[in-house]
Protein backbone atom coordinates (compact mmCIF):
# COMPACT_ATOMS: atom_id res chain seq x y z
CA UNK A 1 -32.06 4.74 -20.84
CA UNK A 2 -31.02 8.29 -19.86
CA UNK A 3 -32.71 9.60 -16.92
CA UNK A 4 -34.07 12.85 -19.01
CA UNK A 5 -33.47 14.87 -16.13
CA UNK A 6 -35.39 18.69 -16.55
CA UNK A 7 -33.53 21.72 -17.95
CA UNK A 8 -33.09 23.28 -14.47
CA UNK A 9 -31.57 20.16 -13.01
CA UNK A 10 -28.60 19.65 -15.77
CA UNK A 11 -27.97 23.94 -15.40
CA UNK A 12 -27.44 23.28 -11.83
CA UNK A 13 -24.83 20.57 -12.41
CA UNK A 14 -23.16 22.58 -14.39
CA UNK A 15 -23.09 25.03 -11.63
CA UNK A 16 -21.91 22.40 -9.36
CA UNK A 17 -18.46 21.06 -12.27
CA UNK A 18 -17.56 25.00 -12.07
CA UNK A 19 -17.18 25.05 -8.38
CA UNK A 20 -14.06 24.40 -6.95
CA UNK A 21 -14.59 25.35 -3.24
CA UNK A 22 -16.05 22.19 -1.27
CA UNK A 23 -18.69 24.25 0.80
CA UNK A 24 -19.99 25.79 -2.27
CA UNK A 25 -19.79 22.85 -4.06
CA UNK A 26 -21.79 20.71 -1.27
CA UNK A 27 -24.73 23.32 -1.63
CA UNK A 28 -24.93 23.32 -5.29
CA UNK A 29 -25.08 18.98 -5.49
CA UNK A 30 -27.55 19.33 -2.43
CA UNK A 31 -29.70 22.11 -4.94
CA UNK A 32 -28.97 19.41 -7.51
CA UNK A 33 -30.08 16.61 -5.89
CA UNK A 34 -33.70 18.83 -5.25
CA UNK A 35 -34.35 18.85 -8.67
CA UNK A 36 -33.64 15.10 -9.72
CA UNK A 37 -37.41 14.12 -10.28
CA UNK A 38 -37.92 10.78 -7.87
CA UNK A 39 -38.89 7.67 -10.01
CA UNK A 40 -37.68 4.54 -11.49
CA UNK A 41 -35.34 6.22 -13.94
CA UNK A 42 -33.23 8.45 -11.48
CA UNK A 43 -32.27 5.85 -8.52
CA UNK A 44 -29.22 5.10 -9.56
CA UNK A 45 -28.34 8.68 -9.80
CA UNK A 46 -29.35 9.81 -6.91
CA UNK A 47 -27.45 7.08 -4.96
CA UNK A 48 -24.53 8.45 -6.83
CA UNK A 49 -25.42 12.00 -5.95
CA UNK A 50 -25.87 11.13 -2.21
CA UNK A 51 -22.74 9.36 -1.84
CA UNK A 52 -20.56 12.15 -3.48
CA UNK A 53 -22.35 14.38 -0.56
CA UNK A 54 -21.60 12.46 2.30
CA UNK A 55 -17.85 11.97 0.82
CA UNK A 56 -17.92 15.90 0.18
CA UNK A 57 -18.73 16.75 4.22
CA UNK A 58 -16.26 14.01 5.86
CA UNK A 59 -14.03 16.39 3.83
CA UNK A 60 -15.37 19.49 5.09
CA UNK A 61 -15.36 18.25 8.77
CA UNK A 62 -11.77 16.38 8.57
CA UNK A 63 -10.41 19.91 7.04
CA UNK A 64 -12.49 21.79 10.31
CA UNK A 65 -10.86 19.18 12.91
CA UNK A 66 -7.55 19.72 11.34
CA UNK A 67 -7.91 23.62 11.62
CA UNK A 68 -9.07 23.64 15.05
CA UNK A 69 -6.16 21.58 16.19
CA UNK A 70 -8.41 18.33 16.89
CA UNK A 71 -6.47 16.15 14.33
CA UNK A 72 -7.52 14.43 10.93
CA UNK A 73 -7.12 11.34 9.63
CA UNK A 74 -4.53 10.87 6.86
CA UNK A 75 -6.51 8.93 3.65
CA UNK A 76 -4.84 10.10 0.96
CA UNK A 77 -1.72 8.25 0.41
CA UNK A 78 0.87 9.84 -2.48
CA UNK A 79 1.61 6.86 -4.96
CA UNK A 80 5.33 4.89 -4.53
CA UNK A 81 6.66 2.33 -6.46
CA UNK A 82 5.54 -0.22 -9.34
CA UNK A 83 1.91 0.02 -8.38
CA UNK A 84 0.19 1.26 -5.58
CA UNK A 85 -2.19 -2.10 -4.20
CA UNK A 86 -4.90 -1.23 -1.26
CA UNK A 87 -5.68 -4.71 0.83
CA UNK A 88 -9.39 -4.51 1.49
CA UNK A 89 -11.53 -7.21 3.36
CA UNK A 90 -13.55 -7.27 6.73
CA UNK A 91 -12.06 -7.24 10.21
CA UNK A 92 -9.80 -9.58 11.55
CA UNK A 93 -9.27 -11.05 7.48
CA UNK A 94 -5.71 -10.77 8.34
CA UNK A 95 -4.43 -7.22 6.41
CA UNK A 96 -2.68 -6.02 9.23
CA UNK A 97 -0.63 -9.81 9.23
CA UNK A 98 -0.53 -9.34 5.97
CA UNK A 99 1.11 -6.48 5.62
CA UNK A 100 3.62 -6.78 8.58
CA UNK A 101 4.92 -10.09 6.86
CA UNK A 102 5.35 -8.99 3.34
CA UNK A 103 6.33 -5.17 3.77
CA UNK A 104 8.53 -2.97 5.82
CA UNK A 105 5.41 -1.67 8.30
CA UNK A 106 5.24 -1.48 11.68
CA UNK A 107 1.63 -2.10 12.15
CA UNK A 108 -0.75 -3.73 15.54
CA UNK A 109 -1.79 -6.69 14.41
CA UNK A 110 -4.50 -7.23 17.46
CA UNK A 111 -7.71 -9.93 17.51
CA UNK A 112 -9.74 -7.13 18.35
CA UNK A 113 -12.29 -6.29 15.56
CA UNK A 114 -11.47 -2.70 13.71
CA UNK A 115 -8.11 -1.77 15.37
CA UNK A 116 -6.88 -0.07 11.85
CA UNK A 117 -8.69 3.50 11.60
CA UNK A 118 -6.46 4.87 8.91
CA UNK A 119 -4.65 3.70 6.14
CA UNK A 120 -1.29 2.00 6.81
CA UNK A 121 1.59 1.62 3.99
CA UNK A 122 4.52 -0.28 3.27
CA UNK A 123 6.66 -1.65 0.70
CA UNK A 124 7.34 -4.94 -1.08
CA UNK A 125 10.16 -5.89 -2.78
CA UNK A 126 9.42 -7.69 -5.73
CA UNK A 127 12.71 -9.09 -7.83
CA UNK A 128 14.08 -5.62 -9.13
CA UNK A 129 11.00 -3.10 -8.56
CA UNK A 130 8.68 -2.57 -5.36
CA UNK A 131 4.81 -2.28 -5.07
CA UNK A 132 3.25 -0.14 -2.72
CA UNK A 133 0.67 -2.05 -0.25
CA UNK A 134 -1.75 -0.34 1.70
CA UNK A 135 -3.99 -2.18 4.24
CA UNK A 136 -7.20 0.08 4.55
CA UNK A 137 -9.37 0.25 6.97
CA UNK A 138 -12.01 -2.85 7.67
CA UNK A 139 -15.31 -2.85 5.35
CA UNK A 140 -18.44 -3.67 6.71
CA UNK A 141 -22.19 -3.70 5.33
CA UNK A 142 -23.42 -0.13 4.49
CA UNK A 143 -19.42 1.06 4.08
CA UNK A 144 -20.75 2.28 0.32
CA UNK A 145 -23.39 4.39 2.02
CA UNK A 146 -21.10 6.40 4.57
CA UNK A 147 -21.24 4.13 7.55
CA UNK A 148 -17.76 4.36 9.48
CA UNK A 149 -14.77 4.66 7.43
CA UNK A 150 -16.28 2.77 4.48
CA UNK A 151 -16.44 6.09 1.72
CA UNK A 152 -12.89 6.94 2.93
CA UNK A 153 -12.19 3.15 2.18
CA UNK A 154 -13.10 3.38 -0.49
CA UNK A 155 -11.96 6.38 -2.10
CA UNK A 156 -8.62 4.32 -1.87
CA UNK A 157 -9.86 1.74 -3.84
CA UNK A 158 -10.87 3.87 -6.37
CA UNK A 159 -7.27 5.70 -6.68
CA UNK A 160 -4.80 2.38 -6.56
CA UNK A 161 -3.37 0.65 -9.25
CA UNK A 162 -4.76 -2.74 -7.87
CA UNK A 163 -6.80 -4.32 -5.20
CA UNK A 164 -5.97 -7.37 -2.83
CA UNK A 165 -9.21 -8.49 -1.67
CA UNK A 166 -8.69 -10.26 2.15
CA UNK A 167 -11.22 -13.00 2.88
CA UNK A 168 -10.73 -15.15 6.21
CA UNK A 169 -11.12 -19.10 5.31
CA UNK A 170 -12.66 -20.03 8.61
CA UNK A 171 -15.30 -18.11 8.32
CA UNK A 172 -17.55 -18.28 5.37
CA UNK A 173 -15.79 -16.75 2.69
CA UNK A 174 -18.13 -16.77 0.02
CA UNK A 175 -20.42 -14.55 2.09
CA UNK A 176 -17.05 -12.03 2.74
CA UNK A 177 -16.30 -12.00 -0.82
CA UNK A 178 -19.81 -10.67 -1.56
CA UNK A 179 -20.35 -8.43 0.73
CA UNK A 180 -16.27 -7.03 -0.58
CA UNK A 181 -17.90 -6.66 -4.39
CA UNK A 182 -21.28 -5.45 -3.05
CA UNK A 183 -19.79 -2.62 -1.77
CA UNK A 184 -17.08 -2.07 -4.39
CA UNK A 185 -19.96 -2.06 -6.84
CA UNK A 186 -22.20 0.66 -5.46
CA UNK A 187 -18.83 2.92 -5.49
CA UNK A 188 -18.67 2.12 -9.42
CA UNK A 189 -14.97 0.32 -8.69
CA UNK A 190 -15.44 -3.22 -10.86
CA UNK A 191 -12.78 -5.61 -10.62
CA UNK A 192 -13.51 -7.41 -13.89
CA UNK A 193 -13.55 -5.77 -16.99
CA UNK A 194 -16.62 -4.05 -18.06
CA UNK A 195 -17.64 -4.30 -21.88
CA UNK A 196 -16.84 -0.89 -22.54
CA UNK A 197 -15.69 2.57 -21.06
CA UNK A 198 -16.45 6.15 -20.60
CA UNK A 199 -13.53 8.80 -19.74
CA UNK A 200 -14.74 12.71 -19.59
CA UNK A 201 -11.67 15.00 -19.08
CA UNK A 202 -12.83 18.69 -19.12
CA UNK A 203 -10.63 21.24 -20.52
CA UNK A 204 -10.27 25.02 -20.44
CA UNK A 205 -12.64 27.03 -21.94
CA UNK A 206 -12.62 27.43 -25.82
CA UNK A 207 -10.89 23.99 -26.33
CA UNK A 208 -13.94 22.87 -27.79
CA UNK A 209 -16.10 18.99 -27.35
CA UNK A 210 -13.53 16.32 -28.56
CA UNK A 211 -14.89 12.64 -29.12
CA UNK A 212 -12.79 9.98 -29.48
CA UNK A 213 -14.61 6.76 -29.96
CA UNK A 214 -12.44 2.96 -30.09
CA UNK A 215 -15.24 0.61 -30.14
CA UNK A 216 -19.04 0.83 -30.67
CA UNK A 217 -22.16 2.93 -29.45
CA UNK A 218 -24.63 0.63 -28.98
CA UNK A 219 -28.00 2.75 -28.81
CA UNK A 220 -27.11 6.09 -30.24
CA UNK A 221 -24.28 7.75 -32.35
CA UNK A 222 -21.35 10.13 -31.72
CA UNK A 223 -24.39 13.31 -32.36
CA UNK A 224 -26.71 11.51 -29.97
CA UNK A 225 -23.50 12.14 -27.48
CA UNK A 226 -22.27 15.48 -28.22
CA UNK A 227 -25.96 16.84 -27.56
CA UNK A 228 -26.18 15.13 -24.26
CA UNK A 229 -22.93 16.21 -23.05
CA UNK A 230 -23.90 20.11 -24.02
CA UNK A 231 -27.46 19.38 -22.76
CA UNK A 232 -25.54 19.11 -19.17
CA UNK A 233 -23.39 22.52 -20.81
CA UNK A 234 -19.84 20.25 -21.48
CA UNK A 235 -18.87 21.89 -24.38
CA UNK A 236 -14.85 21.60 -23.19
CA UNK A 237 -13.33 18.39 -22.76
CA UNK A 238 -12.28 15.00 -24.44
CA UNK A 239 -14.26 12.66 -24.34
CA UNK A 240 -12.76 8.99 -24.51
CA UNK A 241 -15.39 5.98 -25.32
CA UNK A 242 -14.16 2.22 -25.72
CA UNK A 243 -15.90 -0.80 -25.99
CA UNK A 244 -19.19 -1.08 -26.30
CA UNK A 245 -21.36 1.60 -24.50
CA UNK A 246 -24.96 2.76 -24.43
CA UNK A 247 -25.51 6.43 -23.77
CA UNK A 248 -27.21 6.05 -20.67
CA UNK A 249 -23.55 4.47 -19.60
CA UNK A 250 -22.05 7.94 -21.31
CA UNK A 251 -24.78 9.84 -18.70
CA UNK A 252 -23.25 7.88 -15.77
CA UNK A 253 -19.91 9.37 -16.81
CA UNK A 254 -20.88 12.62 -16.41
CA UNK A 255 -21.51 12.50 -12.72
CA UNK A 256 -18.62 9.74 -11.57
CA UNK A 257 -17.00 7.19 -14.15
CA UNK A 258 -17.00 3.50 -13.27
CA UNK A 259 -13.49 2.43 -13.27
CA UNK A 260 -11.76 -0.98 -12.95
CA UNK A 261 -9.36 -2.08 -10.59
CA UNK A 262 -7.57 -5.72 -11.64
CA UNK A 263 -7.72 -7.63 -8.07
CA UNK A 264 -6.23 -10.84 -6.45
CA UNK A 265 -8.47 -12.47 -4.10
CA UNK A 266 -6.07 -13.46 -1.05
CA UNK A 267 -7.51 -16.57 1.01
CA UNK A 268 -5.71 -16.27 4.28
CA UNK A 269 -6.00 -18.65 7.30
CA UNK A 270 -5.56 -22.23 5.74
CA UNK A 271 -3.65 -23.59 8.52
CA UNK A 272 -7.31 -23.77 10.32
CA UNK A 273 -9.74 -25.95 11.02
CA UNK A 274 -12.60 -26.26 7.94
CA UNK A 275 -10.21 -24.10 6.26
CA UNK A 276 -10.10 -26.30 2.88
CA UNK A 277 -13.40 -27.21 2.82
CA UNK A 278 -14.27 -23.18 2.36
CA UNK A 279 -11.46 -23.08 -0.35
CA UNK A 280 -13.26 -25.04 -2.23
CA UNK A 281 -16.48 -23.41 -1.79
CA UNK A 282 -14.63 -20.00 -2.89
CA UNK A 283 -12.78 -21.34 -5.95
CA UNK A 284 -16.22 -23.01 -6.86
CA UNK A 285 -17.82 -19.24 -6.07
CA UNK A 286 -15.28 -17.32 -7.92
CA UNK A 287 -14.89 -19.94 -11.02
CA UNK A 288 -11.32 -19.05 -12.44
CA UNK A 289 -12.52 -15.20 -12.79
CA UNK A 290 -10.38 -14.12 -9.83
CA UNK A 291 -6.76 -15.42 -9.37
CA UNK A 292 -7.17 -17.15 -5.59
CA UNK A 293 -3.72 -16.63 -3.55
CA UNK A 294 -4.33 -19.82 -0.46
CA UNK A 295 -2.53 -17.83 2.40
CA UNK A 296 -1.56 -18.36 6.03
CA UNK A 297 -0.18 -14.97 7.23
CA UNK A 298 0.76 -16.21 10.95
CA UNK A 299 2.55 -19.50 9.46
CA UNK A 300 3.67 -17.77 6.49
CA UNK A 301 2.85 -20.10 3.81
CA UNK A 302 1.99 -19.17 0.30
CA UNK A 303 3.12 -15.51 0.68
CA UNK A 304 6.13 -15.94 -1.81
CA UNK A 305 4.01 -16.32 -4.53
CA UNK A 306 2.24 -12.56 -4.16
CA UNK A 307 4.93 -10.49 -5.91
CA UNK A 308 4.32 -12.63 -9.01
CA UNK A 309 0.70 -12.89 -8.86
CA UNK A 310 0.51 -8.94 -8.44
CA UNK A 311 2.78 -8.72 -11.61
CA UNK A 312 0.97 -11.09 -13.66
CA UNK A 313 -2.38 -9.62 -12.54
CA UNK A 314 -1.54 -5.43 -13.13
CA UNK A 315 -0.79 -6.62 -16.76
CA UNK A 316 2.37 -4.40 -16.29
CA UNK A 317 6.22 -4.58 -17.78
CA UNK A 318 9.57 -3.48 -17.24
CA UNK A 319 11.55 -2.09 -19.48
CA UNK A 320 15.41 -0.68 -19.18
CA UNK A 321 17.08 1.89 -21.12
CA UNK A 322 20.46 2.56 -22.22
CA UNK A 323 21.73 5.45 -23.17
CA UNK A 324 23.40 5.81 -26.78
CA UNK A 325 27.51 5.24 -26.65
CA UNK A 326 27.01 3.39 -23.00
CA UNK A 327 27.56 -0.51 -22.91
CA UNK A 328 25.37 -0.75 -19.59
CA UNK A 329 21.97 -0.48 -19.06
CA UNK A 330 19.86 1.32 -16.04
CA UNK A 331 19.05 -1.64 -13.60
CA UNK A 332 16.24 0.56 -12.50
CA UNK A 333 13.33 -0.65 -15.11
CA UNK A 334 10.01 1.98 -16.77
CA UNK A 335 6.95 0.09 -15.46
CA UNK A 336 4.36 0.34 -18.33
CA UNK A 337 1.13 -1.30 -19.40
CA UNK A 338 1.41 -4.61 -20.72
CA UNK A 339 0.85 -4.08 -24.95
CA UNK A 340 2.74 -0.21 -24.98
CA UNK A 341 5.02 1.11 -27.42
CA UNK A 342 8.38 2.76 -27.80
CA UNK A 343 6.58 6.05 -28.30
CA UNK A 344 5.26 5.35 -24.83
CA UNK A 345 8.11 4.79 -23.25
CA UNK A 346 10.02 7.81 -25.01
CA UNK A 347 7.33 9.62 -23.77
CA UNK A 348 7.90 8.52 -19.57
CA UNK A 349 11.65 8.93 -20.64
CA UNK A 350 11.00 13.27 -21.09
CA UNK A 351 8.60 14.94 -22.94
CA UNK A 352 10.80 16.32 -25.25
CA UNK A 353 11.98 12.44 -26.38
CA UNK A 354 8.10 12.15 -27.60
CA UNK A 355 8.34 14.87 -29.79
CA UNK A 356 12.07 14.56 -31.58
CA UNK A 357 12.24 11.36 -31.76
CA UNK A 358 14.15 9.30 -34.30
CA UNK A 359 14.36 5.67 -33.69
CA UNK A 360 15.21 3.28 -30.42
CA UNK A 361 17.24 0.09 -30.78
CA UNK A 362 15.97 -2.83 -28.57
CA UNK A 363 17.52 -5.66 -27.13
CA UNK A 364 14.97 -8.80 -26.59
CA UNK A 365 14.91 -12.68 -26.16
CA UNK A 366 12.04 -13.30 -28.60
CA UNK A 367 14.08 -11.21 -31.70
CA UNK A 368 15.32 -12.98 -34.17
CA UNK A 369 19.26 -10.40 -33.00
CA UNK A 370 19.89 -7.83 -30.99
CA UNK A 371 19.90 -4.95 -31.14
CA UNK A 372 17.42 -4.27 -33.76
CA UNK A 373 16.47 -0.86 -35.50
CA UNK A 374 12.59 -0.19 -34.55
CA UNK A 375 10.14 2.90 -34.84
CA UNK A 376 7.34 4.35 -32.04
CA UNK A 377 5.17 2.00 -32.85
CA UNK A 378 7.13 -1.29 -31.56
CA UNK A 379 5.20 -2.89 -29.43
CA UNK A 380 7.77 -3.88 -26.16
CA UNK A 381 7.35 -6.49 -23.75
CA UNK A 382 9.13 -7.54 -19.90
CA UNK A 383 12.57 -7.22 -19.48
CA UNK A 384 13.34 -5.41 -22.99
CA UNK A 385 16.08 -3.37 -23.36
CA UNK A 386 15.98 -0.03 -25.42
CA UNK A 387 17.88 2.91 -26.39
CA UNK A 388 16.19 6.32 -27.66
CA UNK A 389 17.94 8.02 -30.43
CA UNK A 390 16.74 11.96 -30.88
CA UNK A 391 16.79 14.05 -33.97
């Protein structure tokens, strides 16, 4: 159920959405987190609340080393690519192996435990496009709660496209696999799909509360969630609900959204000792839920298959264009989501294709000939080929 938090409290949220300046804003969720009443009800938001503070001063404090000329660390890495994938497991899993074999990256790969303090990147060529892997910096119990580098950890997590999750096969890796979603969990990043989904994007002021519900409220209806959302004094945004949510999950939204990253579990080390045993023991854990890459990073066996697992697993396509009057088509494809449209395409083409357009002709296998005449709404699929036509 909601956690009926007092008048004063949802004011002083407000207060802390219409600050922008992180000091400010760290003093306004600290006043917030005052007024939270302490009981069954509020736990899970005050977690929440306590984890976006400690996140909020490792900013404040890598922004003061950086001005004082003591350094910062660099966890914010600008998208490339297909996809952008973080590789996140517990030390010595193998990421930094992993990514010196299947990427361009100089990186140490040493035996000593938690030798990668900052995110590392490097590219992957897969067939025609490349992904983007990032090997993050070790987990560890309590990385959720602000121990280490675990919040900054995870922060990449929660901005990727896709997560490889690193589990070391002689060890126990049904134990490493839990303590991976434990932690991924208490950040709100799920890696299967949950039933349903809350997005809040606030607007400027005097764009007025927009909901746009694909799927089912399970407890309450769309009034029930326009008068919580002004309770807490949201009276500018869209608000996007799919699935099938409860309004306590529309609450949840207000202060961070869960969000779901699709993940391959990679199962390095099976050139050891005991290694297969704990395979089986994983695959047994995991039960067909999570696609299981067997891996040996130092021997190099079963890292071909990656590229196509990633692909298959980010539900993504590629998709080529020619221009009209042109007999060739760009070999550099549009990645898009697996089920979009013409109309989404036109639209990653230039905005102005969105808005004039006409009709596209596509070239694909599974038509009956090509090319054929189609409108917005065609639904394309891997390797089509399509032309825009403008009014």
């Amino acid at each position: 159920m909601p956690t009926n938090l007092p008048p004063d409290a949802k004011k002083k949220w407000a207060e802390v959405e219409a600050t922008r300046y992180p000091r400010e804003r760290l003093q306004r969720m600290e006043e917030f987190l005052s007024l939270v009443p302490k009981h069954k009800g509020t736990l899970k938001l005050r977690g929440q609340i306590k984890k976006q503070i400690a996140v909020l001063r490792k900013e404040i404090e890598e922004k003061k080393r950086k001005k004082t000329g003591k350094g910062g660390s660099k966890f914010f890495i600008e998208k490339e690519g297909a996809a952008q994938i973080v590789v996140i497991g517990m030390t010595n899993s193998g990421k930094s192996s992993l990514l010196s074999t299947v990427t361009n990256a100089k990186v140490e790969v040493s035996v000593n435990p938690y030798t990668t303090r900052e995110p590392v990147p490097g590219v992957m060529n897969y067939q025609d496009i490349q992904f983007q892997i990032i090997e993050a910096p070790a987990l560890m119990e309590g990385s959720a709660d602000g121990r280490a580098w675990g919040l900054q950890t995870l922060a990449l997590a929660r901005n990727a496209d896709g997560l490889i999750l690193m589990v070391d096969l002689s060890q126990n890796p049904v134990e490493q696999l839990m303590l991976i979603l434990s932690e991924l969990e208490k950040a709100r990043v799920l890696i299967s799909k949950p039933r349903g989904r809350v997005e809040i994007e606030r607007k400027y002021m005097g764009t007025g509360l927009r909901i746009i519900l694909i799927g089912k409220l399970l407890d309450c209806n769309v009034r029930d969630v326009e008068e919580l959302l002004r309770s807490y004094r949201i009276t500018d945004a869209v608000v996007k609900i799919s699935g099938e949510v409860a309004l306590d999950e529309v609450e949840d939204a207000i202060f961070e959204n869960t969000i779901y990253k699709p993940a391959v579990l990679v199962a390095n080390k099976t050139d050891l000792n005991g290694a297969d045993a704990n395979l089986k023991l994983l695959e047994a854990y995991v039960g067909g839920k999570l696609p299981i890459l067997p891996v040996s990073c130092e021997k190099q066996i079963g890292l071909e298959k990656l590229g196509t697992t990633l692909f298959s697993t980010l539900d993504i396509i590629r998709v080529y264009t020619k221009e009209p009057n042109q007999k060739e088509f760009s070999k550099k494809p549009f990645i898009l989501k697996k089920g979009a449209t013409v109309y989404d395409l036109a639209k990653n083409i230039h905005s102005d294709f969105k808005e004039n357009f006409s009709f596209a002709k596509v070239w694909a296998k599974r038509l009956v000939f090509s090319p054929q005449k189609v409108g917005s709404s065609f639904i394309l699929d891997d390797g089509d080929i399509a032309e825009i036509h403008v009014k």
